[in-house]
Protein backbone atom coordinates (compact mmCIF):
# COMPACT_ATOMS: atom_id res chain seq x y z
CA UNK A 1 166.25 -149.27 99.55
CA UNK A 2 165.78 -151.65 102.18
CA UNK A 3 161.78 -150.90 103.40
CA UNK A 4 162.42 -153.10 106.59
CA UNK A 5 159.38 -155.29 107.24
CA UNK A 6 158.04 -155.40 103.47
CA UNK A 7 157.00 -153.25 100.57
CA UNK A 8 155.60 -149.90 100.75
CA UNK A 9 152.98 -148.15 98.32
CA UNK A 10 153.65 -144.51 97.57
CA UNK A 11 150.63 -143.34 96.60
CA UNK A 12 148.83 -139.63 95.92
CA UNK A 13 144.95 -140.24 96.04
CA UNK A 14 144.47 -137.63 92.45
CA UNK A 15 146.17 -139.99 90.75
CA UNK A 16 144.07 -143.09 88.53
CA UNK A 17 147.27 -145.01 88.06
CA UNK A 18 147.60 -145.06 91.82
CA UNK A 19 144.38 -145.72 92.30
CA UNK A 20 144.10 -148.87 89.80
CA UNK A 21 147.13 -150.27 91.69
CA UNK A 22 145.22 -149.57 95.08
CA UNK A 23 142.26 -151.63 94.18
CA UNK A 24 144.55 -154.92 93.40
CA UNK A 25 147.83 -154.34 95.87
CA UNK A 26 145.80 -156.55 98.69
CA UNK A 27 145.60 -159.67 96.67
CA UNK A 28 148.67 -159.49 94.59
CA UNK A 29 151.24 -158.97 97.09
CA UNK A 30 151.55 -162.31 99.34
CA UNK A 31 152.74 -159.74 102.01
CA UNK A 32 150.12 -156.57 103.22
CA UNK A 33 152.37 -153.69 101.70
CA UNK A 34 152.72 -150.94 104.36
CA UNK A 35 150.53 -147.79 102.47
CA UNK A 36 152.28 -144.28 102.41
CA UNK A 37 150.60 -141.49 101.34
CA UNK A 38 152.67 -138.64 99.47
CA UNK A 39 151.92 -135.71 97.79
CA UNK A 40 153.30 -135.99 93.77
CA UNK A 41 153.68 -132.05 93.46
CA UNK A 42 155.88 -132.21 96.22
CA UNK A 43 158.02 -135.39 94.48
CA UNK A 44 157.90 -133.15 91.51
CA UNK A 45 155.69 -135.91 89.99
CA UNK A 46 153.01 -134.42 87.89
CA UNK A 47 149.98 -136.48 85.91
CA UNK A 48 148.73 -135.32 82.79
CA UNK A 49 145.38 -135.76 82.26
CA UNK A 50 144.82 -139.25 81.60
CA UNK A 51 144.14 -140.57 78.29
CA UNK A 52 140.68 -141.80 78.25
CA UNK A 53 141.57 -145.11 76.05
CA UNK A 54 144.03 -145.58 77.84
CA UNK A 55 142.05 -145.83 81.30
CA UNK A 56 139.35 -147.84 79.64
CA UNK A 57 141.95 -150.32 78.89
CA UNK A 58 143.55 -150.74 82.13
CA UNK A 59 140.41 -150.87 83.95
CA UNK A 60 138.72 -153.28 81.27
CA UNK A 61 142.43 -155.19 81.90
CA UNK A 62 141.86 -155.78 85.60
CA UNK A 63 137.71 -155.70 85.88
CA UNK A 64 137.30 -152.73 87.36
CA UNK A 65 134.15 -150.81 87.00
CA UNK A 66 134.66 -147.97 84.59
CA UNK A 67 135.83 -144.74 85.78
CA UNK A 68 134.69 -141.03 86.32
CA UNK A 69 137.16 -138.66 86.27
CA UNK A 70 136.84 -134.99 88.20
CA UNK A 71 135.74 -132.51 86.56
CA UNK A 72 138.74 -130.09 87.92
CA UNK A 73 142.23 -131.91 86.46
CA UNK A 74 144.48 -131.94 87.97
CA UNK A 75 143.01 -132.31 91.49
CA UNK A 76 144.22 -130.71 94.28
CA UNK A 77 145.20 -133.32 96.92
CA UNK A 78 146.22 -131.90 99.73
CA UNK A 79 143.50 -131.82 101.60
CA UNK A 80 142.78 -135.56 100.83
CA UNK A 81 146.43 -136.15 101.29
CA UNK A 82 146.61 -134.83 105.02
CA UNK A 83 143.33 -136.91 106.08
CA UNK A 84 145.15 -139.84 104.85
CA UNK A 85 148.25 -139.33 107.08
CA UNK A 86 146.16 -138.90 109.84
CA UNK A 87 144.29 -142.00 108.99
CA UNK A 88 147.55 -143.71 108.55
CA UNK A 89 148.20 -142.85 112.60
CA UNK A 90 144.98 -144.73 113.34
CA UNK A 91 145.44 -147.58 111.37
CA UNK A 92 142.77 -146.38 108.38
CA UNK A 93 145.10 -145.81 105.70
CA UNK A 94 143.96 -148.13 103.56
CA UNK A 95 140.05 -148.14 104.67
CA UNK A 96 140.15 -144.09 103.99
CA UNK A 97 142.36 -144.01 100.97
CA UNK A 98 140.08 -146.96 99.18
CA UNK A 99 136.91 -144.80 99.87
CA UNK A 100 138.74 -141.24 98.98
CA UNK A 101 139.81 -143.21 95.49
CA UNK A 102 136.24 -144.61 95.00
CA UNK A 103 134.87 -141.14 95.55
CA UNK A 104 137.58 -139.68 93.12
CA UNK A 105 137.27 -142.34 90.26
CA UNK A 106 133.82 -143.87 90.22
CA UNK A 107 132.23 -141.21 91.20
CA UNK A 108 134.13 -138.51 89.79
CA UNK A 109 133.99 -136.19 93.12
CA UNK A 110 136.76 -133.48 93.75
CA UNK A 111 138.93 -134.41 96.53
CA UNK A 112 140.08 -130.71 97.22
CA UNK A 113 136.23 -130.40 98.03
CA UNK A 114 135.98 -130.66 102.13
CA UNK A 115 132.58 -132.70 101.49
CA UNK A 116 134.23 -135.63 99.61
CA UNK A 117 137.04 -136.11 102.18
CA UNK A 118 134.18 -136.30 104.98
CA UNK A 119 132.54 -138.52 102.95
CA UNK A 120 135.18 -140.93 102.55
CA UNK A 121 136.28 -140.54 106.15
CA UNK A 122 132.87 -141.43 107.57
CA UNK A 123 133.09 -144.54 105.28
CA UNK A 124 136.11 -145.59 107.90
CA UNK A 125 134.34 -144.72 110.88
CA UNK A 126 136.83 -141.25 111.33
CA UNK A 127 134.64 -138.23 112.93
CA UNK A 128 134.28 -135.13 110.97
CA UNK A 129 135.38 -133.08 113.88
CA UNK A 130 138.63 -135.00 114.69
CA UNK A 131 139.86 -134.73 111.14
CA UNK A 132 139.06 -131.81 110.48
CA UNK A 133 141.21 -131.11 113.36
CA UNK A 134 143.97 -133.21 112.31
CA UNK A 135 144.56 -131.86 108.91
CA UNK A 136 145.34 -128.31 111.09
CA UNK A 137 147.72 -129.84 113.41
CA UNK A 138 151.52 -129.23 112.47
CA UNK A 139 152.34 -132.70 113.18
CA UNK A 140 149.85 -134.03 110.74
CA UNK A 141 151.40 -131.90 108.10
CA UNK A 142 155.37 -132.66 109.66
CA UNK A 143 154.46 -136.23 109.17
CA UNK A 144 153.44 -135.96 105.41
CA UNK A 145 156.50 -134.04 104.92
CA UNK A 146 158.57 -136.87 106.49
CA UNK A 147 156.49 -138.81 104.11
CA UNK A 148 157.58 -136.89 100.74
CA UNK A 149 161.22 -137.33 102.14
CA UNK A 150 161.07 -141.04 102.26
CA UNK A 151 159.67 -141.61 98.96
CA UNK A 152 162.55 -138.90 97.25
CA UNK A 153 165.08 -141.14 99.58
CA UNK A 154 163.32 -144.36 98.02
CA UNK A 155 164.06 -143.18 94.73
CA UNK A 156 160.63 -142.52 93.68
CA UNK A 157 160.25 -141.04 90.52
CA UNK A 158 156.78 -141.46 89.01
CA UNK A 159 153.58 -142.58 91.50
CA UNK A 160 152.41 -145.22 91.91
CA UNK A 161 155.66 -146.76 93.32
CA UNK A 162 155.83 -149.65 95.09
CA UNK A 163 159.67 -149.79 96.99
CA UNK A 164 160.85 -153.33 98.01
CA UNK A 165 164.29 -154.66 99.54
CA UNK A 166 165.28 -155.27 95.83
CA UNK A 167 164.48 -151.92 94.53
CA UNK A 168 161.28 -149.11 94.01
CA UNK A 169 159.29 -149.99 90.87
CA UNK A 170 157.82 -146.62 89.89
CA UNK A 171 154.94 -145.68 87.00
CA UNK A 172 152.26 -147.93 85.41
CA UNK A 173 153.70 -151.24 85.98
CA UNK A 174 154.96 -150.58 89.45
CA UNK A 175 152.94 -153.25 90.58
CA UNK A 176 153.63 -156.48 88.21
CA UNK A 177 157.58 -155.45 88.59
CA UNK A 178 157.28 -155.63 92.25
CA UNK A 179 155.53 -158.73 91.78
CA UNK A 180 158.13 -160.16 89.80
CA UNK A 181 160.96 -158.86 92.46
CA UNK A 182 159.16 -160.74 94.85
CA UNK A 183 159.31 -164.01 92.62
CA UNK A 184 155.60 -164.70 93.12
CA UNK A 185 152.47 -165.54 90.72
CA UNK A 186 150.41 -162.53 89.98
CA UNK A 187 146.94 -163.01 91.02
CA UNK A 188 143.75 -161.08 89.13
């Protein structure tokens, strides 16, 4: 897939393994990665519940502080998911979907909850009215359709996935192999 001006991140905010990959993208890509936000149900991409040892590890791996889990697994996103596209249209992508993953995995809050999604949209300066606005507009919801469609035309089949003009690098290790496409040193 050729992704035009450089990589994109397909991401779904109730996922850890998209979230680890969020909190290192910035300074391991030597190009800003455009960041789009898809729902995984809608990919037909599902997460387990996450292996606790397993998350330890990665996060102990990258010096990350550890993390806290919702109580409700799997979340339910697309709430979260819709405030991001609308960020996206303002240029907060990234500043909302950092602070939505922060709230989701150190400190363990429910994104389906309205609260947490104002929370981490206040954190980027978005007013509670005008999102919750947005996330009842159909073009909100038309554009994280259009979303969905690009990642299953990117040939994403596990999130995170990071799609590049040499391929999309989907799962765990989406990152380091798009790294590696790129020919450049990993940093942290």
């Amino acid at each position: 897939m050729s992704t035009g001006a450089g990589p994109v991140f397909f991401y779904d905010l109730g996922s850890p393994a998209c979230y680890l990959v969020a909190e290192r993208i910035m300074a391991a890509l030597p190009v800003v990665a455009e960041w789009e936000p898809v729902l995984g149900a809608r990919l037909g991409v599902t997460e387990p519940l996450p292996e606790a040892e397993q998350l330890d590890a990665a996060v102990a791996e990258h010096g990350l502080q550890p993390l806290r889990l919702p109580a409700r697994w799997p979340p339910d996103t697309e709430l979260a998911m819709l405030v991001a596209t609308y960020a996206k249209r303002g240029g907060k992508a990234v500043a909302y979907s950092l602070a939505a993953f922060r709230q989701a995995f150190a400190g363990g809050r429910d994104l389906g909850d309205e609260g947490t999604v104002l929370i981490a949209a206040a954190a980027c300066e978005m007013h509670p009215t005008a999102v919750l606005k947005a996330v009842q507009l159909r073009s909100t919801r038309a554009a994280l359709d259009r979303a969905c469609e690009r990642a299953g035309a990117a040939d994403v089949t596990a999130l995170p996935a990071i799609a590049t003009a040499a391929g999309t690098y989907c799962g765990d290790r989406a990152l380091e192999r798009a790294i590696r496409a790129l020919d450049v040193p990993m940093a942290g």
